[in-house]
Protein backbone atom coordinates (compact mmCIF):
# COMPACT_ATOMS: atom_id res chain seq x y z
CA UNK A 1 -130.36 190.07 -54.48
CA UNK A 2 -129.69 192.42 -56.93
CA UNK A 3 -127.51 195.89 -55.86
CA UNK A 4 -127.08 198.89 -57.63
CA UNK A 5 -123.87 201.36 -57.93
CA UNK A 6 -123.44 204.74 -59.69
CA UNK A 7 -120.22 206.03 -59.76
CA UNK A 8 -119.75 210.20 -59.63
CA UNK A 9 -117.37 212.33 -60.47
CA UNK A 10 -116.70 215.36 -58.47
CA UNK A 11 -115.99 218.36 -60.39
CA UNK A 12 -112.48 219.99 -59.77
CA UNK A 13 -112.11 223.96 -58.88
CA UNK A 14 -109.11 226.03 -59.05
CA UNK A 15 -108.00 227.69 -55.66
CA UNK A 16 -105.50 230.36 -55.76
CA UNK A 17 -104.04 230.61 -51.96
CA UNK A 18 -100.96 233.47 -51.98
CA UNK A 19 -98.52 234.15 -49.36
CA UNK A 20 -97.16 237.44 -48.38
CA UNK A 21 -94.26 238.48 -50.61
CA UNK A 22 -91.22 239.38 -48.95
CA UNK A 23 -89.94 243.45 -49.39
CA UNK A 24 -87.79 244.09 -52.41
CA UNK A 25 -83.95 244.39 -51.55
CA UNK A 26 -81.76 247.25 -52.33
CA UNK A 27 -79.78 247.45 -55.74
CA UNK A 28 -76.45 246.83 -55.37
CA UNK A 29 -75.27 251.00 -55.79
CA UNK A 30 -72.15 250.83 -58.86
CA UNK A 31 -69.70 251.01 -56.55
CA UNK A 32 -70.79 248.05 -54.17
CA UNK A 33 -69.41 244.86 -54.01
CA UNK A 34 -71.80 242.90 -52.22
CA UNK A 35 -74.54 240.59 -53.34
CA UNK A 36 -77.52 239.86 -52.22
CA UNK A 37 -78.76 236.69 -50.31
CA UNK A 38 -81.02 234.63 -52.89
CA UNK A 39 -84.69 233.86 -51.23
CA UNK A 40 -87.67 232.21 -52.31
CA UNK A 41 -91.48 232.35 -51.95
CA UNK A 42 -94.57 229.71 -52.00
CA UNK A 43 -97.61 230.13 -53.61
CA UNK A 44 -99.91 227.54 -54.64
CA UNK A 45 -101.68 227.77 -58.19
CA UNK A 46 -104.10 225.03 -59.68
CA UNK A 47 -105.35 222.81 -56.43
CA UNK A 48 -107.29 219.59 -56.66
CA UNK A 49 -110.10 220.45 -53.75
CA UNK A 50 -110.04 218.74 -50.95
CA UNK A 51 -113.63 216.90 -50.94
CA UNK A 52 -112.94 214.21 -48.90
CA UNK A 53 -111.88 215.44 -45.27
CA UNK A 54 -108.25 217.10 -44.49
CA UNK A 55 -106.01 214.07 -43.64
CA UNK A 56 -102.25 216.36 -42.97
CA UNK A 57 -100.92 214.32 -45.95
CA UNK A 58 -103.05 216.76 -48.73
CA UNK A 59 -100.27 220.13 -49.39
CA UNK A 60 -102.24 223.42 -49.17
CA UNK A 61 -99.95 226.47 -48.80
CA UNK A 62 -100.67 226.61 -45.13
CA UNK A 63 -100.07 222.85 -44.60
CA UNK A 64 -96.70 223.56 -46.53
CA UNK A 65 -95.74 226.77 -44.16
CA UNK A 66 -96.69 224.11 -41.10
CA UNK A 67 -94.16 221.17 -42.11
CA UNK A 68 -91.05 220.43 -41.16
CA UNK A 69 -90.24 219.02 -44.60
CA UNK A 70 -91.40 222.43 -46.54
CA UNK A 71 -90.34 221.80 -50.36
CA UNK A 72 -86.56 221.11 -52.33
CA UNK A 73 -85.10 223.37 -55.03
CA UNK A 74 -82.30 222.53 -57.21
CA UNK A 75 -81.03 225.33 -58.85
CA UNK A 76 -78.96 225.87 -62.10
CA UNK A 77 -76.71 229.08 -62.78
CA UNK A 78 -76.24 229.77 -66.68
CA UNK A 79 -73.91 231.89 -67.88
CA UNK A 80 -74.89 231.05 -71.51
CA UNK A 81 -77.92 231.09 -72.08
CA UNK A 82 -78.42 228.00 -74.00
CA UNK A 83 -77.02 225.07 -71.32
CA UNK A 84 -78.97 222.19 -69.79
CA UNK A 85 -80.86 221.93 -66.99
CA UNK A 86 -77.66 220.69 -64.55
CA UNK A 87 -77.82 221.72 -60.87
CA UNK A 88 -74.84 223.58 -60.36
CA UNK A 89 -75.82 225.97 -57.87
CA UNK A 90 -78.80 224.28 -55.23
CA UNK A 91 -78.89 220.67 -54.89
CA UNK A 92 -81.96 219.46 -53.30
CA UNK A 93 -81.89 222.37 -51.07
CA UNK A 94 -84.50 222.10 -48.13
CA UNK A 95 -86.68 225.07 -48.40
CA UNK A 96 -88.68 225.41 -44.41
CA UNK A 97 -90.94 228.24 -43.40
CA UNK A 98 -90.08 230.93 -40.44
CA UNK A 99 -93.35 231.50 -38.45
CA UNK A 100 -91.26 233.58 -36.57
CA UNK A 101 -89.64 235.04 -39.47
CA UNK A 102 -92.85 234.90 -41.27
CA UNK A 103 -90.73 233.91 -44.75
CA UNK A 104 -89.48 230.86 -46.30
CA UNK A 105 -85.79 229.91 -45.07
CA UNK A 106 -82.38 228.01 -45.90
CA UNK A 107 -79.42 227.40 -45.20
CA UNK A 108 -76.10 228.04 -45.83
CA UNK A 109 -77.33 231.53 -47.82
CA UNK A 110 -76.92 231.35 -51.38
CA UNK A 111 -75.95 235.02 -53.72
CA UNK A 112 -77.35 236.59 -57.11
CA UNK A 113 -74.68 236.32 -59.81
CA UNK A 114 -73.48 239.72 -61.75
CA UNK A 115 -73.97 238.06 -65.12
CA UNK A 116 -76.43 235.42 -66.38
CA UNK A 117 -79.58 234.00 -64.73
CA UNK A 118 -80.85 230.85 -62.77
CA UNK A 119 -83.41 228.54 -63.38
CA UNK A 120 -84.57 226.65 -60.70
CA UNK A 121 -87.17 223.71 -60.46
CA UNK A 122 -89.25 222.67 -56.74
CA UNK A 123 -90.79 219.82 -55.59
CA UNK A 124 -92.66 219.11 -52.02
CA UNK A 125 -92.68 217.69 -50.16
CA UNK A 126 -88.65 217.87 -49.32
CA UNK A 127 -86.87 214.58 -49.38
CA UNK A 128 -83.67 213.72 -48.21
CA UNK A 129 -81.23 212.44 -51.25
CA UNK A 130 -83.66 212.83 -53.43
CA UNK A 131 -81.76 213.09 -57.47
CA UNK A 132 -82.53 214.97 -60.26
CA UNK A 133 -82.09 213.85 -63.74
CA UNK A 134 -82.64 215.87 -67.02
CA UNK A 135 -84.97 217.98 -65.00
CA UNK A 136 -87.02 214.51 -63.33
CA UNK A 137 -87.17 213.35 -59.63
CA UNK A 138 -88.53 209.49 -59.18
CA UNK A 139 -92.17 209.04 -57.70
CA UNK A 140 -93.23 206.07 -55.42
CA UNK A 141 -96.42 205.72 -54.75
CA UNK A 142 -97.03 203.57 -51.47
CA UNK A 143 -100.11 200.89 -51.37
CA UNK A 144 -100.81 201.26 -47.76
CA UNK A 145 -103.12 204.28 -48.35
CA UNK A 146 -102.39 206.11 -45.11
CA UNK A 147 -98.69 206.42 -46.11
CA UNK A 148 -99.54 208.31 -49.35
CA UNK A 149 -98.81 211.78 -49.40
CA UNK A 150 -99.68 214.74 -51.80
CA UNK A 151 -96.83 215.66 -54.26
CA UNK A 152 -96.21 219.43 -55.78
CA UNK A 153 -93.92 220.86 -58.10
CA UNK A 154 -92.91 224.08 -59.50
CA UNK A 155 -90.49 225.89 -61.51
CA UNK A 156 -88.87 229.45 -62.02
CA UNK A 157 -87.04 230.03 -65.10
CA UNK A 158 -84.33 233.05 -65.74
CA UNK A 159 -84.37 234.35 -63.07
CA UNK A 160 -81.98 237.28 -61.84
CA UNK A 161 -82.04 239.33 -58.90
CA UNK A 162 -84.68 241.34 -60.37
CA UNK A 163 -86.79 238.57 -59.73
CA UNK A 164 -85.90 238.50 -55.93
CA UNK A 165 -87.27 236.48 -53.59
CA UNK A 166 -88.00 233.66 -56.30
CA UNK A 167 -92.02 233.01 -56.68
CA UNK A 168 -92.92 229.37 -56.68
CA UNK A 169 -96.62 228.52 -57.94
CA UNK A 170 -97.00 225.08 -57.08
CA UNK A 171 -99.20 222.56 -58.85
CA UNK A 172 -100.25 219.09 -57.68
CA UNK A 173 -98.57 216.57 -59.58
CA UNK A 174 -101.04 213.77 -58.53
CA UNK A 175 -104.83 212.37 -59.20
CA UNK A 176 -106.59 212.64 -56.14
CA UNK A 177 -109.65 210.15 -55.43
CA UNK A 178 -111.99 209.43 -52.72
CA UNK A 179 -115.52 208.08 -52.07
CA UNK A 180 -118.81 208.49 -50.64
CA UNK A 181 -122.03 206.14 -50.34
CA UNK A 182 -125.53 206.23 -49.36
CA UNK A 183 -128.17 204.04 -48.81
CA UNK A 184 -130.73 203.14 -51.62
CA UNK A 185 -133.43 202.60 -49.23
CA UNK A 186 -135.57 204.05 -46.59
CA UNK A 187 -135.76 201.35 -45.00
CA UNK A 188 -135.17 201.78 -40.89
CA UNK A 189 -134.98 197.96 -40.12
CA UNK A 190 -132.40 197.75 -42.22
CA UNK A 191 -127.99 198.51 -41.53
CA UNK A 192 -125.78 198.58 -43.97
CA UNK A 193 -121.91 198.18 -42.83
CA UNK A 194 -119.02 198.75 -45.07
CA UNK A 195 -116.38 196.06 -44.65
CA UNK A 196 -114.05 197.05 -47.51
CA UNK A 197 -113.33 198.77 -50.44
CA UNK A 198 -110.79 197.80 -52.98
CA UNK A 199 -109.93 199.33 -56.37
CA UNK A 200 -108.16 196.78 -58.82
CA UNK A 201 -107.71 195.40 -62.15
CA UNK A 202 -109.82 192.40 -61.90
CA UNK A 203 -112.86 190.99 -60.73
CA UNK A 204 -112.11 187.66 -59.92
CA UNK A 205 -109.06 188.46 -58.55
CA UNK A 206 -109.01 191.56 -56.24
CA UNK A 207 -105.09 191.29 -55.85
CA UNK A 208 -104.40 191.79 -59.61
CA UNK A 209 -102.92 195.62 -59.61
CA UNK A 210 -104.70 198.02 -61.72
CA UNK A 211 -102.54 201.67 -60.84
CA UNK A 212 -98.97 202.86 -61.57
CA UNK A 213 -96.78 201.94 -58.71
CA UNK A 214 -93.54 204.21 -59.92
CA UNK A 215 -93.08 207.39 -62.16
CA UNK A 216 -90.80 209.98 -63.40
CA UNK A 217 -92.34 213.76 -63.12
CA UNK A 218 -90.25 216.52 -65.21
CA UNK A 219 -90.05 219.61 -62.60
CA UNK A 220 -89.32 221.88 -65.64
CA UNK A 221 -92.71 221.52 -67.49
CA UNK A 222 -95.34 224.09 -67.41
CA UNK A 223 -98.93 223.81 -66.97
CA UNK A 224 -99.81 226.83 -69.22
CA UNK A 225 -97.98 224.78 -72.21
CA UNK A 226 -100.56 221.50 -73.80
CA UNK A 227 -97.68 220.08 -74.89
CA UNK A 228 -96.16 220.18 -71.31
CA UNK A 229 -99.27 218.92 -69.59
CA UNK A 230 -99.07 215.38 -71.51
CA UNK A 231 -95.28 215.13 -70.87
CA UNK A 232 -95.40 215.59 -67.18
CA UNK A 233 -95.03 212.22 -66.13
CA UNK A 234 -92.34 209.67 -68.34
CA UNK A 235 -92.03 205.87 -67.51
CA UNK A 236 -94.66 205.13 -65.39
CA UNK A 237 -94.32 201.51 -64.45
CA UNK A 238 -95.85 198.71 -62.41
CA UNK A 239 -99.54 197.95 -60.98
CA UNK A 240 -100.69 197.93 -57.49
CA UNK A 241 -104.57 198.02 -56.18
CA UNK A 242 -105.29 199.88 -53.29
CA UNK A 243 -108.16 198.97 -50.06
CA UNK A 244 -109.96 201.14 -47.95
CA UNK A 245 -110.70 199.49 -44.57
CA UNK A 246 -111.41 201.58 -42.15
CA UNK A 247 -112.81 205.26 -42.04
CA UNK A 248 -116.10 204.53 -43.28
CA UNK A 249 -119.25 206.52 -42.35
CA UNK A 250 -122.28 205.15 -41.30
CA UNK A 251 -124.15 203.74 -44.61
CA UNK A 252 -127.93 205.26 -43.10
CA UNK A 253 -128.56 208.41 -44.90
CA UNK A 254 -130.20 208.93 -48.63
CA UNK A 255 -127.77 211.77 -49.42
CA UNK A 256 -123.92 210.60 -49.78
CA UNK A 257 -121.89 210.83 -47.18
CA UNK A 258 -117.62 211.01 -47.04
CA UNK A 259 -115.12 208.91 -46.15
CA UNK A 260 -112.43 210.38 -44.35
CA UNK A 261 -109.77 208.79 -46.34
CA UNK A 262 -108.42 208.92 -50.02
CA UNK A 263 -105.98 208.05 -52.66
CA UNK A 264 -102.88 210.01 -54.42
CA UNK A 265 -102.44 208.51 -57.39
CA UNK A 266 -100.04 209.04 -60.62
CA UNK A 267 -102.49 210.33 -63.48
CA UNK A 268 -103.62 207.32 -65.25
CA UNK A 269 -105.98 206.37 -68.41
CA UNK A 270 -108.67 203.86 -67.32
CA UNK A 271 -111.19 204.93 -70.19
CA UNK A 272 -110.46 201.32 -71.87
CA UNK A 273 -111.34 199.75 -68.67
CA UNK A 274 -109.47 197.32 -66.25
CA UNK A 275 -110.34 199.13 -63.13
CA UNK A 276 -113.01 198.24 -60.95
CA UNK A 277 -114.43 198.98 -57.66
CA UNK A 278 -115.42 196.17 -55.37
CA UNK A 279 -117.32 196.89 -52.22
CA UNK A 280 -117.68 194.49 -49.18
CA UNK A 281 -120.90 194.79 -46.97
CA UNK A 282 -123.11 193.93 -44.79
CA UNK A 283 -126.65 193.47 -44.57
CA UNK A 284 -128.26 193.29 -40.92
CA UNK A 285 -131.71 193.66 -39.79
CA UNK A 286 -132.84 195.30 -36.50
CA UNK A 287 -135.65 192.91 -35.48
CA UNK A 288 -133.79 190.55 -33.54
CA UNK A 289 -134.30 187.60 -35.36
CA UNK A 290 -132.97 187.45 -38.80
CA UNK A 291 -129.25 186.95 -39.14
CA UNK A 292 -126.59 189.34 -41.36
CA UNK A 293 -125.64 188.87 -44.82
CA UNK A 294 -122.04 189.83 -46.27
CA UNK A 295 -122.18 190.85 -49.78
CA UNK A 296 -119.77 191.52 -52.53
CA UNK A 297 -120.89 193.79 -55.56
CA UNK A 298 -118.45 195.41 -58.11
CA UNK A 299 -118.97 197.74 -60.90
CA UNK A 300 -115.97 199.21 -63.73
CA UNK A 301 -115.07 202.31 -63.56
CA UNK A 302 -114.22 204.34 -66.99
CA UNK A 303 -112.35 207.46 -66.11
CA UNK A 304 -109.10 209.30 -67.12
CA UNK A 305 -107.44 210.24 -64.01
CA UNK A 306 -105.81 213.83 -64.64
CA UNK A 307 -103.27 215.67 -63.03
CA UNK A 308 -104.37 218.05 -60.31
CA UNK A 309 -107.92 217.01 -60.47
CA UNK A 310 -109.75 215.44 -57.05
CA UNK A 311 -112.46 212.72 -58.11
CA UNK A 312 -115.29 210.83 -55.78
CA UNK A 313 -116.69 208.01 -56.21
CA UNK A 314 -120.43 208.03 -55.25
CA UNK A 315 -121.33 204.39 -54.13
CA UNK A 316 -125.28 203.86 -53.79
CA UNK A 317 -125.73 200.48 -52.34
CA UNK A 318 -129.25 200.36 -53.66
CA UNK A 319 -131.26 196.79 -52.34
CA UNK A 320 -134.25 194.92 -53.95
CA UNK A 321 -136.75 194.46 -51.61
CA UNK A 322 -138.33 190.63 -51.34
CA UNK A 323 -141.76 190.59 -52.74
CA UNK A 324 -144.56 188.14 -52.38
CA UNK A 325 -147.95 187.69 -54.56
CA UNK A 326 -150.51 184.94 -54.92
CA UNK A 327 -151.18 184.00 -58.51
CA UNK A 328 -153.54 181.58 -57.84
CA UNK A 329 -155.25 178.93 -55.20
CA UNK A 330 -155.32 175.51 -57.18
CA UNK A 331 -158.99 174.07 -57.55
CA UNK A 332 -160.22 171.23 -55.45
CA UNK A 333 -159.85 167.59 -58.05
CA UNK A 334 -162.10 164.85 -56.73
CA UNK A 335 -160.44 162.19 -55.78
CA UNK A 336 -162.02 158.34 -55.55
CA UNK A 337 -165.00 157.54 -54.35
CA UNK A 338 -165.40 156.17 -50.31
CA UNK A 339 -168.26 153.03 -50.60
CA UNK A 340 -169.57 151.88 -47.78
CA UNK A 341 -171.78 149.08 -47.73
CA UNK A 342 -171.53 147.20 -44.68
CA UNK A 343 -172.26 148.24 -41.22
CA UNK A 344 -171.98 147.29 -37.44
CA UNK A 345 -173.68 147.39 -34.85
CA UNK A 346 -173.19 150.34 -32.89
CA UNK A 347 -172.95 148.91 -28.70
């Protein structure tokens, strides 16, 4: 039985979502000696749309006011000018949103300098003794696919109190993919169930890994910058599949239908191969009679996985129908000849 599988790619959109800004602060007067408090504000630039239903793991800028976690900053104060990125002045700093307040929050309250600027890089979501090294944070990325969670960063560069409250436009660090499926036929009699999905690096073997398990992701790179955009993510390492087993819709429409779960992955090159998808399923027919039939089809999938970008895969589970013909009815052949030659009487 032969099955056929197209594989889609859902175009990505940009989505601009902006907070309200806080008020400016008054200038210090020339013969103040206060400072003022240092704040900070979310915005959320180039967004991988969410195609694929709104599990609370995906980081819009409302979803980022609404956890507890909000985002980290480290911050660096540099009095030269020309000294690397060492976080001197916030250190992982939890970053949480005031509903009641209506404005981002920390604590204790950090102060503009006189002299000099800050530069400060932001991830989210915040995580407890999390380390920054020449400008990087390490990246996990969990197998069990409902443990995954979105990851942002940002950055604001010399800034003084001018700049007050600091503007973060965050960017999703991650590849975002999901599925849907229809059915290739019109057939009523006929239910398709999905049993599983898996995305690996082999055919034969569906445990062989085909994505990057860890990664490195430089907070201080820029998305405007080409150059930037390729560095993003250093010493990417390790390779894990990932199964979908639960969250399936009902495989009984001709247009493609959504599953309600999907992957965050670290941006990866499959346009030399080694990844394929392999799809479990059954076959069952509503007449009462004829018994169910598991499947298991696979197809490659050639894709660069990009930063920022949310892709489906569109599974068709397309079946050929059993056919029957007559070519021919074989002509009678005479076979040997019956003598009879002697007879009784009948009595």
């Amino acid at each position: 039985m032969y099955k056929k599988f197209f594989m889609g790619i859902a175009a990505m959109a940009a989505l601009t979502l902006v907070s309200c800004s806080s008020d400016d602060l008054n200038s210090l007067s020339d013969n103040s000696s206060k400072n003022e408090a240092i704040s900070f504000d979310g915005y959320l630039g180039r967004s991988a749309v969410s195609v694929n239903g709104t599990r609370g793991s995906v980081l819009e800028i409302a979803d980022l006011k609404n956890s507890k976690d909000g985002f980290g900053v480290f911050g660096n104060y540099n009095s030269t000018g020309g000294q690397k990125f060492v976080a001197n002045l916030f250190i992982n700093q939890q970053v949480t949103y005031s509903s009641a307040d209506k404005k981002w929050t920390y604590s204790p309250l950090k102060y503009w300098p006189t002299q000099g600027h800050i530069d400060f890089l932001a991830y989210a979501p915040y995580v407890k003794n999390t380390l920054l090294t020449d400008s990087k944070i390490n990246f996990t990325v969990e197998q069990n696919v409902a443990d995954q969670k979105d990851l942002l960063w940002a950055n604001a560069k010399n800034q003084t109190k001018t700049d007050n409250p600091v503007k973060f436009t965050f960017n999703h660090a991650l590849a975002k993919i999901g599925y849907a499926v229809k059915k290739g036929v019109t057939d009523d009699n006929v239910t398709i169930t999905l049993n599983k999905i898996t995305l690996a690096g082999s055919v034969t073997d569906p445990k062989v890994g085909a994505f990057f398990k860890t990664g490195t992701i430089n907070l201080s790179k820029d998305l405007t910058n080409t150059a930037d955009q390729t560095a993003l993510w250093t010493d990417c390492n390790g390779e894990q599949n990932f199964t979908w087993s639960s969250g399936f819709p009902n495989v009984t429409s001709p247009s493609f239908s959504a599953g309600s779960d999907y992957l965050f992955v670290i941006p990866q090159d499959f346009s030399t191969g080694k990844l394929y998808v392999i799809v479990d399923y059954t076959i069952s027919y509503n007449d009462g009679v004829t018994a169910a039939m598991k499947s298991t089809v696979s197809s490659p999938i050639v894709k660069k996985f990009e930063q920022g970008k949310a892709y489906t895969i569109n599974l068709t589970i397309g079946l050929t129908k059993i056919d029957f013909d007559v070519t021919d009815v074989k002509a009678w052949t005479t076979g040997d000849g019956i003598n009879i030659d002697s007879w009784d009487d009948i009595k």
